[in-house]
N, C-alpha and C. Protein backbone atom coordinates (compact mmCIF):
# COMPACT_ATOMS: atom_id res chain seq x y z
N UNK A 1 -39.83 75.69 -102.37
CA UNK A 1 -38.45 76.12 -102.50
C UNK A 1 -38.24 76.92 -103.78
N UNK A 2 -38.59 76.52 -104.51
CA UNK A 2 -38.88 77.37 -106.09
C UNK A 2 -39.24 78.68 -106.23
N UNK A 3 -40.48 79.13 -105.33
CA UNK A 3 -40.93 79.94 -105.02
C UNK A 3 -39.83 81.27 -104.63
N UNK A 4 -39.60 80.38 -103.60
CA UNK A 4 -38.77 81.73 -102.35
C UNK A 4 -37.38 81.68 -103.31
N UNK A 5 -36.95 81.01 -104.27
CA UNK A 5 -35.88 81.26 -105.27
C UNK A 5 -35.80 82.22 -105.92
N UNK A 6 -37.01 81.97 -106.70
CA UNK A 6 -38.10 83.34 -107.72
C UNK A 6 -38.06 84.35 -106.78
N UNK A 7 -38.47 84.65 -105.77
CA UNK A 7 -39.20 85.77 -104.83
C UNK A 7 -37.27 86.32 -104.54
N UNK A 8 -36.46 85.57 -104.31
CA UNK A 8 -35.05 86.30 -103.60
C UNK A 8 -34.13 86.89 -105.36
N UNK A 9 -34.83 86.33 -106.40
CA UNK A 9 -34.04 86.95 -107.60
C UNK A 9 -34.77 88.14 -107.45
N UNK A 10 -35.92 88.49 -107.97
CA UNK A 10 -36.48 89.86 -107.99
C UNK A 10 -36.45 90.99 -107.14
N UNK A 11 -36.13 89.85 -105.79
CA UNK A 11 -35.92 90.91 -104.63
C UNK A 11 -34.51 91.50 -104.57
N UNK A 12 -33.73 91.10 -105.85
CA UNK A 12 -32.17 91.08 -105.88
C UNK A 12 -32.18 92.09 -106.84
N UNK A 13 -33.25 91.67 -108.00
CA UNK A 13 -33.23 92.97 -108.97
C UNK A 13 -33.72 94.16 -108.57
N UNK A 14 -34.64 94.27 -107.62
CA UNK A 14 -35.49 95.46 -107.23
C UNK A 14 -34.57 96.05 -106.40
N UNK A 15 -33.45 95.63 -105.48
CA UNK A 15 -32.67 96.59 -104.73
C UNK A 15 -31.37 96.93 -105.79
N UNK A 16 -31.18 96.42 -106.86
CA UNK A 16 -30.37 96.72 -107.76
C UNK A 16 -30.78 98.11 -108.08
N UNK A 17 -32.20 98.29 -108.88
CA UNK A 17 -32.97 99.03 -109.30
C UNK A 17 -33.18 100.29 -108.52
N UNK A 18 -33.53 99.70 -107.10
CA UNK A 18 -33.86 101.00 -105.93
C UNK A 18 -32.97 100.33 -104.68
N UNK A 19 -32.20 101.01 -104.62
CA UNK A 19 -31.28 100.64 -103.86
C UNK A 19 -31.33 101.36 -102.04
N UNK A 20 -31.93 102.28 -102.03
CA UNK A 20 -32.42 102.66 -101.03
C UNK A 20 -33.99 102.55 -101.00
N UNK A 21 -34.30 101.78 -99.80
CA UNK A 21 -35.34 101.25 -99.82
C UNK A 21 -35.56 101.05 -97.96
N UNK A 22 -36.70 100.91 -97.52
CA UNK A 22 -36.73 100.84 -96.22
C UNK A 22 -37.84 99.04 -96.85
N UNK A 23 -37.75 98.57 -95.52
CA UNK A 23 -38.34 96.84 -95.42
C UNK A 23 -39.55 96.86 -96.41
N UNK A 24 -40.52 97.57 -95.68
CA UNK A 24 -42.02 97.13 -96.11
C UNK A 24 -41.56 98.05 -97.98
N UNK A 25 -41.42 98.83 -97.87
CA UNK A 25 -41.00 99.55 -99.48
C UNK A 25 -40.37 98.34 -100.10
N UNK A 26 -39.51 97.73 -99.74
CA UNK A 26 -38.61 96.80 -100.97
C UNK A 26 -39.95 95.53 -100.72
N UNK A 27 -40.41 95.30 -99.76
CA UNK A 27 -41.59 94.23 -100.11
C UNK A 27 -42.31 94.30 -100.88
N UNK A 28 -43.33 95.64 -100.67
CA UNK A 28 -43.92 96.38 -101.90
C UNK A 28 -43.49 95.84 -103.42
N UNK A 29 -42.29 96.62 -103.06
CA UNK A 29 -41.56 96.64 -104.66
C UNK A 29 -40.73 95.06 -105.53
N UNK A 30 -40.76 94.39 -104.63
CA UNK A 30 -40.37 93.16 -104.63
C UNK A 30 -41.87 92.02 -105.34
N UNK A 31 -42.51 92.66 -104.46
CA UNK A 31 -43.61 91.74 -104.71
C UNK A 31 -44.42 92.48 -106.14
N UNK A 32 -44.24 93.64 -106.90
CA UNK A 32 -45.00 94.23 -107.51
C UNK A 32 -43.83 93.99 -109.20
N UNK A 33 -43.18 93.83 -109.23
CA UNK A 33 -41.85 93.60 -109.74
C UNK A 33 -41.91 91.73 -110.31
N UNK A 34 -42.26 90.78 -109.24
CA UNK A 34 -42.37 89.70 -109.06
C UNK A 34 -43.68 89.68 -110.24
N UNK A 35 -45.07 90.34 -110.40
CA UNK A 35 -46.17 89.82 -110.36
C UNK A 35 -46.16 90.67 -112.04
N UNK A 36 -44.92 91.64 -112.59
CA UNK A 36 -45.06 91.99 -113.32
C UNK A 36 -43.94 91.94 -114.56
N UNK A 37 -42.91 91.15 -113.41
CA UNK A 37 -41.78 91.00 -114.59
C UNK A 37 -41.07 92.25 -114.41
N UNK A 38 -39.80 91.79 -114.92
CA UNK A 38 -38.52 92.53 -114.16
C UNK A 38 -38.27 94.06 -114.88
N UNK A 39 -38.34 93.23 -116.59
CA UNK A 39 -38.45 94.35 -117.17
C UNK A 39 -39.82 95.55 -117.30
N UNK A 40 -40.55 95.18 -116.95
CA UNK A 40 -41.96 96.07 -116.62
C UNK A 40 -41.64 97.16 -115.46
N UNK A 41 -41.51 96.17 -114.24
CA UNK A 41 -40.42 96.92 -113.28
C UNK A 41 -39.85 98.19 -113.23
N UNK A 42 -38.78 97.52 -114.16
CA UNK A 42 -37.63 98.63 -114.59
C UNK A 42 -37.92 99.70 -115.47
N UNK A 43 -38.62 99.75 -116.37
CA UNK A 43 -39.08 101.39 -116.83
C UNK A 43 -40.83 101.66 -116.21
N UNK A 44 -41.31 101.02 -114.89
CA UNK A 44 -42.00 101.10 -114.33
C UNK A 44 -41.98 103.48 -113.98
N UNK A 45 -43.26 103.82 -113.65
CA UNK A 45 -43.19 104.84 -113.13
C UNK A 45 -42.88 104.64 -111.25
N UNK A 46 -43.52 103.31 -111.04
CA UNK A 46 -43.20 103.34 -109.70
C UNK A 46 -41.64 103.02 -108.93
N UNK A 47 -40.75 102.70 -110.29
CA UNK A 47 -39.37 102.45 -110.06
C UNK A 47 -38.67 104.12 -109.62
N UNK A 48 -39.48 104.85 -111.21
CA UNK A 48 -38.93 106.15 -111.26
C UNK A 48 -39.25 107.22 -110.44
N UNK A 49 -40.68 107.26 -109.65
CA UNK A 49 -40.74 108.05 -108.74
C UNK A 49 -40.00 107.94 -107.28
N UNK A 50 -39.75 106.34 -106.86
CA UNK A 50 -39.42 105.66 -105.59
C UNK A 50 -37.96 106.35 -105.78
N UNK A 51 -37.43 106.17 -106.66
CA UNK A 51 -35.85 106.58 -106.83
C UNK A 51 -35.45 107.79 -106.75
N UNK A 52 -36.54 108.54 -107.65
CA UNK A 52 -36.76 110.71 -107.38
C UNK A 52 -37.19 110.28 -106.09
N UNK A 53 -36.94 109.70 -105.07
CA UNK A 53 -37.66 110.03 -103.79
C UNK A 53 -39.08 110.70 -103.24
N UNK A 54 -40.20 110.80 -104.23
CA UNK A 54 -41.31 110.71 -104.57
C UNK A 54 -41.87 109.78 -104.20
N UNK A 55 -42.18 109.09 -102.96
CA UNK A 55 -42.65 107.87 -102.09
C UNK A 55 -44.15 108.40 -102.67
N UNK A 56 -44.88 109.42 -102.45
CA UNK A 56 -46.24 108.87 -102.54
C UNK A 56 -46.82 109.44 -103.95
N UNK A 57 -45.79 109.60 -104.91
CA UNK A 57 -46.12 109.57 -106.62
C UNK A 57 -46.11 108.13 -106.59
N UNK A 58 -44.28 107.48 -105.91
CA UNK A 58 -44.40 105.84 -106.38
C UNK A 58 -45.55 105.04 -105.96
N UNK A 59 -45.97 105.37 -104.45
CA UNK A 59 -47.07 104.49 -103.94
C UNK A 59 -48.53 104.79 -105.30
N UNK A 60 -48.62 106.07 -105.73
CA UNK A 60 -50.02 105.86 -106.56
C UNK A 60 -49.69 105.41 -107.43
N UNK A 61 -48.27 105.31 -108.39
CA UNK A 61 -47.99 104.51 -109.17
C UNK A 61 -48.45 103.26 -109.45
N UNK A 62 -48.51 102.17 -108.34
CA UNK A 62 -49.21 101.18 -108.00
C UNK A 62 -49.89 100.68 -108.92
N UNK A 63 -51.56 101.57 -108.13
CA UNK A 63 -52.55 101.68 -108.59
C UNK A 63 -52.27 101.31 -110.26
N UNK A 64 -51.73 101.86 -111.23
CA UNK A 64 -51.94 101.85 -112.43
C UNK A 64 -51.70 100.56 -112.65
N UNK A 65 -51.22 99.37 -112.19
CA UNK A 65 -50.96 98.16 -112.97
C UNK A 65 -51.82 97.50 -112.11
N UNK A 66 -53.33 97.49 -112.75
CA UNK A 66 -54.53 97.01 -112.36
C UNK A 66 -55.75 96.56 -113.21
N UNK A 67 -54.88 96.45 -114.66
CA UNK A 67 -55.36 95.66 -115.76
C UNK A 67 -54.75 94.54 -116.35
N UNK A 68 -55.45 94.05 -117.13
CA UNK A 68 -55.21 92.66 -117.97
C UNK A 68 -56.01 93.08 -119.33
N UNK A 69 -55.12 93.51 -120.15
CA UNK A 69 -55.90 93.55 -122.14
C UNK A 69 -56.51 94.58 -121.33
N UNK A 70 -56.09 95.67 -121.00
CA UNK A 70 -56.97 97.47 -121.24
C UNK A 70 -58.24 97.34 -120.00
N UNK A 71 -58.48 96.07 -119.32
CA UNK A 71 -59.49 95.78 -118.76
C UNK A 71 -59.26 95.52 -117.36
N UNK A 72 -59.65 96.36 -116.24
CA UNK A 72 -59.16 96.72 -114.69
C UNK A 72 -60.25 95.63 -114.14
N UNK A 73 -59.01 94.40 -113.09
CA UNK A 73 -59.33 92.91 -113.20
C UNK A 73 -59.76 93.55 -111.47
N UNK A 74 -60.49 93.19 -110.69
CA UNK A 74 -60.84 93.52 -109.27
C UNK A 74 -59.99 92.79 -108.53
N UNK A 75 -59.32 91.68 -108.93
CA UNK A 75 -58.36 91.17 -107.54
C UNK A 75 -56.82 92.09 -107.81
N UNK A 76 -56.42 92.49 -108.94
CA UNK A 76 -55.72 93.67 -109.41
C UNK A 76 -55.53 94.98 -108.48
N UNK A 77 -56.92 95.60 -108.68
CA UNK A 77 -56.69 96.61 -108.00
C UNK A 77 -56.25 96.31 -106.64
N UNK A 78 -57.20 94.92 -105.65
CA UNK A 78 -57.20 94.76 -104.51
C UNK A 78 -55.33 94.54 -104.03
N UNK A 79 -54.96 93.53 -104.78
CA UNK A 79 -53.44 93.80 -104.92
C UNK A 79 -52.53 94.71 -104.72
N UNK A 80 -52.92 95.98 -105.65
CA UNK A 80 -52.11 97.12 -105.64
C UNK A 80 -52.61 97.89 -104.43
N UNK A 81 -53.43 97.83 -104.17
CA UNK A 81 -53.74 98.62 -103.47
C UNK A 81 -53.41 98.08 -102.03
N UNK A 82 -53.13 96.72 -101.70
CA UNK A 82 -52.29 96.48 -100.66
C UNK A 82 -50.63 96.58 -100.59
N UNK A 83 -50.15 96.51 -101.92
CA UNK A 83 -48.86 96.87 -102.16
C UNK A 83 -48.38 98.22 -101.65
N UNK A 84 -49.60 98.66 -101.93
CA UNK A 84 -49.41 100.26 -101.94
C UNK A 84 -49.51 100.79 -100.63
N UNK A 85 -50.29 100.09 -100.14
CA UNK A 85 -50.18 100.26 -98.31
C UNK A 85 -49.05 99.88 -97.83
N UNK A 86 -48.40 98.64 -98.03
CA UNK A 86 -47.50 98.28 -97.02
C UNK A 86 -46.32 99.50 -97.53
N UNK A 87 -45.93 99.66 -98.81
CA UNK A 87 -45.25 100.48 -99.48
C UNK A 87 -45.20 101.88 -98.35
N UNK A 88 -46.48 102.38 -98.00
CA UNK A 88 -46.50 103.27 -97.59
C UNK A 88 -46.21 103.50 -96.06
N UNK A 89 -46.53 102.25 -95.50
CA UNK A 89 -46.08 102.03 -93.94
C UNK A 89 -43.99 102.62 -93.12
């Protein structure tokens, strides 16, 4: 229950943020937002391209938050890079 609490605030901030959004996009962005903190999010490039309506600047956006300390973690990329799919569906 905690969980899906957490998961419906961010999903509250992210349509604040991007307010036009189609399903799998606000999942994307919901879940990428969730895993990075709200304020990361928010001066995110993938906030700022999704919003310029730049869907596949925001989708490679992604990709870039795929480290931990300067160092690109492999379940990271695998992450973004499913974000970035459904994002793109």
């Amino acid at each position: 229950m905690r969980l899906a609490v957490e998961v419906h605030r961010f999903e509250d901030e992210v349509r604040a943020d991007c307010p036009t959004t189609n399903e799998n996009q606000l999942a994307a962005l919901t879940c990428l937002a969730y895993n990075i903190g709200a304020g990361a999010f928010h001066g995110s490039t993938v906030r700022r391209m999704h919003n310029a309506g730049d869907f596949m600047a925001a989708a490679n956006a992604f990709l870039m938050w795929d480290k931990v300390r300067n160092i690109i973690v492999p379940g990271l990329v695998r992450r973004r890079e499913a974000e970035r799919s459904l994002y793109l569906q």
